[in-house]
PDB file of N, CA and C in Angstrom:
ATOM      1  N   UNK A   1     -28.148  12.125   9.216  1.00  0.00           N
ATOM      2  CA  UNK A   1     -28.832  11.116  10.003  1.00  0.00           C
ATOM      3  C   UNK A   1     -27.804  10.162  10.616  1.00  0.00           C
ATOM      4  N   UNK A   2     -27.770   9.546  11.853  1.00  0.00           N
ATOM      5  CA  UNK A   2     -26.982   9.132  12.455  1.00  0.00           C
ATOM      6  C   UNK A   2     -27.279   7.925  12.267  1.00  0.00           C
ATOM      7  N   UNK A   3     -26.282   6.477  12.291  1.00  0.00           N
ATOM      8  CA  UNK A   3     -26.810   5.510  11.964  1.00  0.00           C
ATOM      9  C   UNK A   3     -27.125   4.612  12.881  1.00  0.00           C
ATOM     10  N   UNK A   4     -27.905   3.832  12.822  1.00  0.00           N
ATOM     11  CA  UNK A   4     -28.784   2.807  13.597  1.00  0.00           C
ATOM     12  C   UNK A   4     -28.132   2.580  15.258  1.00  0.00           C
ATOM     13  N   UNK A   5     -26.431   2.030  14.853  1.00  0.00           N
ATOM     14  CA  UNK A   5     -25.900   2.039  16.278  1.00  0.00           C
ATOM     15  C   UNK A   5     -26.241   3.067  17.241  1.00  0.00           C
ATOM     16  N   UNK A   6     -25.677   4.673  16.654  1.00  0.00           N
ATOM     17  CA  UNK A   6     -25.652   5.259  17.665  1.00  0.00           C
ATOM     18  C   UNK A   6     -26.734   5.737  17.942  1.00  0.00           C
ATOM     19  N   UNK A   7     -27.956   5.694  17.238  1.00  0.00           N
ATOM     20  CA  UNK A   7     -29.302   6.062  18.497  1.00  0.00           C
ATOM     21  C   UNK A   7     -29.557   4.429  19.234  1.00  0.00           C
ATOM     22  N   UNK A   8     -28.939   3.512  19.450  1.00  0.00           N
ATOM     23  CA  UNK A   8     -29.041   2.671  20.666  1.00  0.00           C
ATOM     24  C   UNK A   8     -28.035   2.532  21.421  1.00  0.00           C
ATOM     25  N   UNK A   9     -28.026   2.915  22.892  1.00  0.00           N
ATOM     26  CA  UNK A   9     -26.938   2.480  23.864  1.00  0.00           C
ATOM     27  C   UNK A   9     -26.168   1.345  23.594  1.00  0.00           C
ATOM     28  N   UNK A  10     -27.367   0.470  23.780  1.00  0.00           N
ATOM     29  CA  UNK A  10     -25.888  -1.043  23.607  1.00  0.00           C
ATOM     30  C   UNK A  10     -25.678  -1.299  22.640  1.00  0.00           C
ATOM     31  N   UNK A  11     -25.999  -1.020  21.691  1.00  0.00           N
ATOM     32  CA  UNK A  11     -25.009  -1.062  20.655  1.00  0.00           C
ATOM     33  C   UNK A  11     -24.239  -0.007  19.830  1.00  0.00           C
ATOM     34  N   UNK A  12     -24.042   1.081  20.544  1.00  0.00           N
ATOM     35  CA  UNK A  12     -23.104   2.066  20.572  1.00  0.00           C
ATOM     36  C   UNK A  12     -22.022   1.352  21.565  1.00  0.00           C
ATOM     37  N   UNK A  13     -22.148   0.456  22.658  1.00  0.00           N
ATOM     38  CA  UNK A  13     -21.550   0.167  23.859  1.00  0.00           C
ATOM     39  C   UNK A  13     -20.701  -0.862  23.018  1.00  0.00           C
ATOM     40  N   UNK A  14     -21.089  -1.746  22.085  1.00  0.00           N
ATOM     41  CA  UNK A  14     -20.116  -3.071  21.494  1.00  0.00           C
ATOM     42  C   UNK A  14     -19.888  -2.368  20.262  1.00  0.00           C
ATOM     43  N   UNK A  15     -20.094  -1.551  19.337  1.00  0.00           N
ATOM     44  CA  UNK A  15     -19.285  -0.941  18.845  1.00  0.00           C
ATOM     45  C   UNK A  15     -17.608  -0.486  19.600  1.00  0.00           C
ATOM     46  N   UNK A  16     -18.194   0.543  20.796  1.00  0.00           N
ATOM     47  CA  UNK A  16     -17.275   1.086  20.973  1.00  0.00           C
ATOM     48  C   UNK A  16     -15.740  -0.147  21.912  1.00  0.00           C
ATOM     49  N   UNK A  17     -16.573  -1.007  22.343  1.00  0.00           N
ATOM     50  CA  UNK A  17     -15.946  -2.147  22.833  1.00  0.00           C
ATOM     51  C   UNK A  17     -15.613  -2.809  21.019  1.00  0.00           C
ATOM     52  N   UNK A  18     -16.202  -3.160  20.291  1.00  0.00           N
ATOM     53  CA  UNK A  18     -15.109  -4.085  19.369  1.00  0.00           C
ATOM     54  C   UNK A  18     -13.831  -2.780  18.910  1.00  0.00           C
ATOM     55  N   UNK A  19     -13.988  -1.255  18.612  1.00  0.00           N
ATOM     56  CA  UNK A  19     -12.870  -0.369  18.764  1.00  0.00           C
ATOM     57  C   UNK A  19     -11.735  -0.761  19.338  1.00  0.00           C
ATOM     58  N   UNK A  20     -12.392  -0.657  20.920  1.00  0.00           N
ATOM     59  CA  UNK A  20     -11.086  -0.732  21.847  1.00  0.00           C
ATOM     60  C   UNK A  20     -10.492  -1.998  21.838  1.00  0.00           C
ATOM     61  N   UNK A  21     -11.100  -3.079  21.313  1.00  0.00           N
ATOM     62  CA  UNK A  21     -10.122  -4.338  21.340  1.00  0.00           C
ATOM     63  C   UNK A  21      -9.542  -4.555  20.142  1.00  0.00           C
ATOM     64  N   UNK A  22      -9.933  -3.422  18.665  1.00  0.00           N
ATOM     65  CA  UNK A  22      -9.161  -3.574  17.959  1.00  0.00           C
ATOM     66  C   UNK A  22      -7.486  -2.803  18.103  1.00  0.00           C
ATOM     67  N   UNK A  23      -7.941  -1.654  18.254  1.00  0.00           N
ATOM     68  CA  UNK A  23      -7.075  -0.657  18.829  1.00  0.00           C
ATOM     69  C   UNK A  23      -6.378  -1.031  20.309  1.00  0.00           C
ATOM     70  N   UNK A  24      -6.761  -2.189  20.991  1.00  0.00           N
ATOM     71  CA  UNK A  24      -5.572  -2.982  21.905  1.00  0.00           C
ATOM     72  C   UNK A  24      -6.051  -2.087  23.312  1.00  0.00           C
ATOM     73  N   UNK A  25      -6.741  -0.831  23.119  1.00  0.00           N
ATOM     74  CA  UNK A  25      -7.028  -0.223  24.236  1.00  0.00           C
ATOM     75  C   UNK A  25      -6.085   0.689  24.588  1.00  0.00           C
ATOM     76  N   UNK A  26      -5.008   1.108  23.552  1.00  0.00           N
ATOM     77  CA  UNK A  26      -4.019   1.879  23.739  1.00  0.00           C
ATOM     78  C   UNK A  26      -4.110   3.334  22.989  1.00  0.00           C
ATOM     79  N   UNK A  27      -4.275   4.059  23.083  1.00  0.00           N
ATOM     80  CA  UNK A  27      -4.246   5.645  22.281  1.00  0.00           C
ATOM     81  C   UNK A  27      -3.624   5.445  20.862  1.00  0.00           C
ATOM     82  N   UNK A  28      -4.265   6.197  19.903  1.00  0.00           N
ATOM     83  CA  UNK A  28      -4.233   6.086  18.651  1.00  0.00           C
ATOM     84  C   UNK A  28      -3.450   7.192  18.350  1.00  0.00           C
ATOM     85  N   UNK A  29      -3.378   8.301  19.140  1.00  0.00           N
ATOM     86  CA  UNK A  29      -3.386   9.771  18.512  1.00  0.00           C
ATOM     87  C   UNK A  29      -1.644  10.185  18.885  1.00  0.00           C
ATOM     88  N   UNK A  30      -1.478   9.028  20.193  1.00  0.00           N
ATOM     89  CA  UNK A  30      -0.324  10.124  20.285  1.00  0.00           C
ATOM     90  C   UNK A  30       0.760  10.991  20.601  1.00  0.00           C
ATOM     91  N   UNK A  31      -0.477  12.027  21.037  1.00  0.00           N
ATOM     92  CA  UNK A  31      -0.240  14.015  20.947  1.00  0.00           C
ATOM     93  C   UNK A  31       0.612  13.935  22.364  1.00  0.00           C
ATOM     94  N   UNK A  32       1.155  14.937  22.340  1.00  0.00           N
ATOM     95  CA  UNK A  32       1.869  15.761  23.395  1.00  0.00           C
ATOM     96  C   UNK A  32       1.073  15.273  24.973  1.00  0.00           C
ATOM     97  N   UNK A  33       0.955  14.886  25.726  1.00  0.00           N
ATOM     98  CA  UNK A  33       1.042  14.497  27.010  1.00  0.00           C
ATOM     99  C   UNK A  33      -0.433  13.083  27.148  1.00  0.00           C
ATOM    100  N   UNK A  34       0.198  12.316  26.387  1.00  0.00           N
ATOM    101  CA  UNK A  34      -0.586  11.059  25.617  1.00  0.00           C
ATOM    102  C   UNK A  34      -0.461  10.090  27.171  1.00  0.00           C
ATOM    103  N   UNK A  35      -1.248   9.776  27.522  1.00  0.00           N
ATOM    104  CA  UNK A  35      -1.361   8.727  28.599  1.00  0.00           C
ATOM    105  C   UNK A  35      -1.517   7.238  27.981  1.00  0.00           C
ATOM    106  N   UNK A  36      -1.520   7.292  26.775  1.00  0.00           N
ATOM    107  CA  UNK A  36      -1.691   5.632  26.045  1.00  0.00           C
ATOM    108  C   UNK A  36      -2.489   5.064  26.414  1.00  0.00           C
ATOM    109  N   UNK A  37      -2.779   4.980  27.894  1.00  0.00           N
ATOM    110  CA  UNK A  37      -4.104   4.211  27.882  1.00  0.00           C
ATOM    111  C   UNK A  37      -5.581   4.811  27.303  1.00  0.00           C
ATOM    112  N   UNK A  38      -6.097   4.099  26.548  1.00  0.00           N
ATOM    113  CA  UNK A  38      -7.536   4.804  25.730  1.00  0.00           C
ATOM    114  C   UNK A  38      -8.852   4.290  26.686  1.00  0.00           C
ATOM    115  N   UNK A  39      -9.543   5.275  26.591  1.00  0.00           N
ATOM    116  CA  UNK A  39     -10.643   5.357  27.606  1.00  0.00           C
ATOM    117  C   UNK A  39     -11.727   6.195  26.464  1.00  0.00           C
ATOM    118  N   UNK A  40     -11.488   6.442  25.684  1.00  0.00           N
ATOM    119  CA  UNK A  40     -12.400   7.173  24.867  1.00  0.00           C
ATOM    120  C   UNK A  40     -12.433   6.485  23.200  1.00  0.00           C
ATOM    121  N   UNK A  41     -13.913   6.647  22.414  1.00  0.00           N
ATOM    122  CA  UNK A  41     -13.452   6.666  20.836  1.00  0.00           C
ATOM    123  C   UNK A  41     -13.614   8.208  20.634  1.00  0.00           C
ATOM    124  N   UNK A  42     -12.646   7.930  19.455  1.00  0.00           N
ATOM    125  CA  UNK A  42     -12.470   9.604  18.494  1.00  0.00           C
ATOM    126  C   UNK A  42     -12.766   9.328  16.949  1.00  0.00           C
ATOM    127  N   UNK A  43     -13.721  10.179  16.576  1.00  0.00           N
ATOM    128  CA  UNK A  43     -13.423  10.325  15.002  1.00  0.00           C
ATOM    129  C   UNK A  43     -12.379  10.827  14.222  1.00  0.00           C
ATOM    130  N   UNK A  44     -11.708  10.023  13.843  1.00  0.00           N
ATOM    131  CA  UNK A  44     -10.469  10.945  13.105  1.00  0.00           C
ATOM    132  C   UNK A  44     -10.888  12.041  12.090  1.00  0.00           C
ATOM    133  N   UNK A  45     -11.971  11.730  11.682  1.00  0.00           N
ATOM    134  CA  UNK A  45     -12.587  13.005  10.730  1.00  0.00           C
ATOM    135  C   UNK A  45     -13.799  13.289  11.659  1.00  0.00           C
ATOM    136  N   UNK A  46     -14.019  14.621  12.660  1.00  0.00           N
ATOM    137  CA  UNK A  46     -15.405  14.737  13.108  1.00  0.00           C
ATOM    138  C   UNK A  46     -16.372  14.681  12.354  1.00  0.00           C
ATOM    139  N   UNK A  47     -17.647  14.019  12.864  1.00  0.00           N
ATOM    140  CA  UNK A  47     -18.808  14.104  12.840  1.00  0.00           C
ATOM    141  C   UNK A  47     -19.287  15.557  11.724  1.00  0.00           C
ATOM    142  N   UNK A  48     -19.430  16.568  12.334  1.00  0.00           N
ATOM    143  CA  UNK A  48     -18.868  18.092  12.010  1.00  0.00           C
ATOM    144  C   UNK A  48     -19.102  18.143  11.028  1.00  0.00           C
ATOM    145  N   UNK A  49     -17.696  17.755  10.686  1.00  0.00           N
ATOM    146  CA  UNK A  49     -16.592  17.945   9.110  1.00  0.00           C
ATOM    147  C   UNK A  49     -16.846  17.152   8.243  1.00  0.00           C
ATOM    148  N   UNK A  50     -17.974  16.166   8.509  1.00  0.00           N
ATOM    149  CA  UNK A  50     -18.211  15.133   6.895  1.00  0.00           C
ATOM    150  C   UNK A  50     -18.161  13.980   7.781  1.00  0.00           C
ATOM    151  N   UNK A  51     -16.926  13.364   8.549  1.00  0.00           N
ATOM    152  CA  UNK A  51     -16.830  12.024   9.494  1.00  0.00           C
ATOM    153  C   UNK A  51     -17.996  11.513   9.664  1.00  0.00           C
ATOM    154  N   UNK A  52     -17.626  10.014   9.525  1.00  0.00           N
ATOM    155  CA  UNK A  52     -18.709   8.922  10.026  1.00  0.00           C
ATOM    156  C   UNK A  52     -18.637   8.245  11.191  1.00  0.00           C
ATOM    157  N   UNK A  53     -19.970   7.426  11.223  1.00  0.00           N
ATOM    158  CA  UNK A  53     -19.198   6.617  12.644  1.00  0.00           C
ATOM    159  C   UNK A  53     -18.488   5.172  11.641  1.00  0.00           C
ATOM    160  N   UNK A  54     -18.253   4.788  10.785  1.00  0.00           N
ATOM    161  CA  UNK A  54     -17.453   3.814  10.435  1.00  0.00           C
ATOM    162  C   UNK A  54     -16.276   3.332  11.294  1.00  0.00           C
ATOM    163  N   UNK A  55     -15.949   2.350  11.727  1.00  0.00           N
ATOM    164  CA  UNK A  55     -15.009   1.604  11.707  1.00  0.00           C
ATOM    165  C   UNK A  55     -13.530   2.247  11.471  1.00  0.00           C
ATOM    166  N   UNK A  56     -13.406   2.493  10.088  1.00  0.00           N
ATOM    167  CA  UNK A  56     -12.353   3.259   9.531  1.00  0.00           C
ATOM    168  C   UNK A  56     -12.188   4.927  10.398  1.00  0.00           C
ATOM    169  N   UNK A  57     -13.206   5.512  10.545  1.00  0.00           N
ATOM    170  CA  UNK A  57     -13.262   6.518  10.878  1.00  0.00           C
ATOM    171  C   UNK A  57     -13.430   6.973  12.760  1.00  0.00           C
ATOM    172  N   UNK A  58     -13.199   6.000  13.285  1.00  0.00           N
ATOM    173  CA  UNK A  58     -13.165   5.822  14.851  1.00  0.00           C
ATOM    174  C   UNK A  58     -11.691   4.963  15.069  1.00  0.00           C
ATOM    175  N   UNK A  59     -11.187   5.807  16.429  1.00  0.00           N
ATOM    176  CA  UNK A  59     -10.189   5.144  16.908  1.00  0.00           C
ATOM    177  C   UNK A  59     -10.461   5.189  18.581  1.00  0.00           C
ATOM    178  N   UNK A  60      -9.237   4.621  19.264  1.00  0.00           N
ATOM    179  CA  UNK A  60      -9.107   4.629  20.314  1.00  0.00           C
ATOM    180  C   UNK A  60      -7.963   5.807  20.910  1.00  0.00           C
ATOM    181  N   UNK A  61      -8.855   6.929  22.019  1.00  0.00           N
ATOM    182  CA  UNK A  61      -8.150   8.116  22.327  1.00  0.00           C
ATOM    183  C   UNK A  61      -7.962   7.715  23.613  1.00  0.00           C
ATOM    184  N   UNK A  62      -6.768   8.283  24.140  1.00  0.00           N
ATOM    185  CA  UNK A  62      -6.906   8.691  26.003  1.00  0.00           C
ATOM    186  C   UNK A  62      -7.565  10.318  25.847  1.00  0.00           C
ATOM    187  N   UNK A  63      -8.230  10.454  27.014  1.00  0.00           N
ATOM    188  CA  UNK A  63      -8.772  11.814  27.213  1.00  0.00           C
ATOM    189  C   UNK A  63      -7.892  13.003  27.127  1.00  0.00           C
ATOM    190  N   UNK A  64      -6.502  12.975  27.305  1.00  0.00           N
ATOM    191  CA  UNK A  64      -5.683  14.155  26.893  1.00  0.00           C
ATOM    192  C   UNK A  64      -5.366  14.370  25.468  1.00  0.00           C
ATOM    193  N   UNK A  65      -5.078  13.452  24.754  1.00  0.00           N
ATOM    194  CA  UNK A  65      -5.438  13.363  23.227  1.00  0.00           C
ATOM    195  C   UNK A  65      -6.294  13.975  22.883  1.00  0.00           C
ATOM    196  N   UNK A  66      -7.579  13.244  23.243  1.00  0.00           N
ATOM    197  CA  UNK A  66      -9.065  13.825  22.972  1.00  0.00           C
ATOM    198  C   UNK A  66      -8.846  15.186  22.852  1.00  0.00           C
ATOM    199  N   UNK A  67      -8.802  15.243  23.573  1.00  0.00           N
ATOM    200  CA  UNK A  67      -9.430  16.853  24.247  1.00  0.00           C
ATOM    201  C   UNK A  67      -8.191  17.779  23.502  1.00  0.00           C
ATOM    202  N   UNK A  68      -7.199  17.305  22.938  1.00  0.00           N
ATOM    203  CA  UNK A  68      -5.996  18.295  22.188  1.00  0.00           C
ATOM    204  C   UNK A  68      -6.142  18.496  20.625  1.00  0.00           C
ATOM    205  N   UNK A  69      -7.094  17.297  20.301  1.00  0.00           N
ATOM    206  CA  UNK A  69      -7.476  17.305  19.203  1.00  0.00           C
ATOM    207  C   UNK A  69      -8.555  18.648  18.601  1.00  0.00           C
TER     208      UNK A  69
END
């Protein structure tokens, strides 16, 4: 079951905004052709695989990261 935030837009929206201002708005991950600027959140543990949406468990990705992950 997904929790309360993410079945509502705006507050999936200030979640993902208090992220990016913790994380500075800069890429968390990285990887091989890392643009640093973050435009995305990532679960460091997917959803999938056990991952939550916690705090702990969301960062700030750029989309080439993302997507290498």
């Amino acid at each position: 079951m997904l929790p309360m935030y993410r079945t509502h837009k705006s507050k999936w929206a200030r979640v993902r905004t208090m992220i990016m201002v913790r994380d500075g708005y800069v890429c968390q991950i990285r990887g091989p052709g890392c643009t640093q600027v973050a435009k995305v959140i990532d679960h460091k543990v997917p959803v999938i695989q056990g991952g939550t949406d916690d705090f702990e468990n969301l960062q700030a990705a750029c989309s080439n990261c993302n997507l290498l992950k």
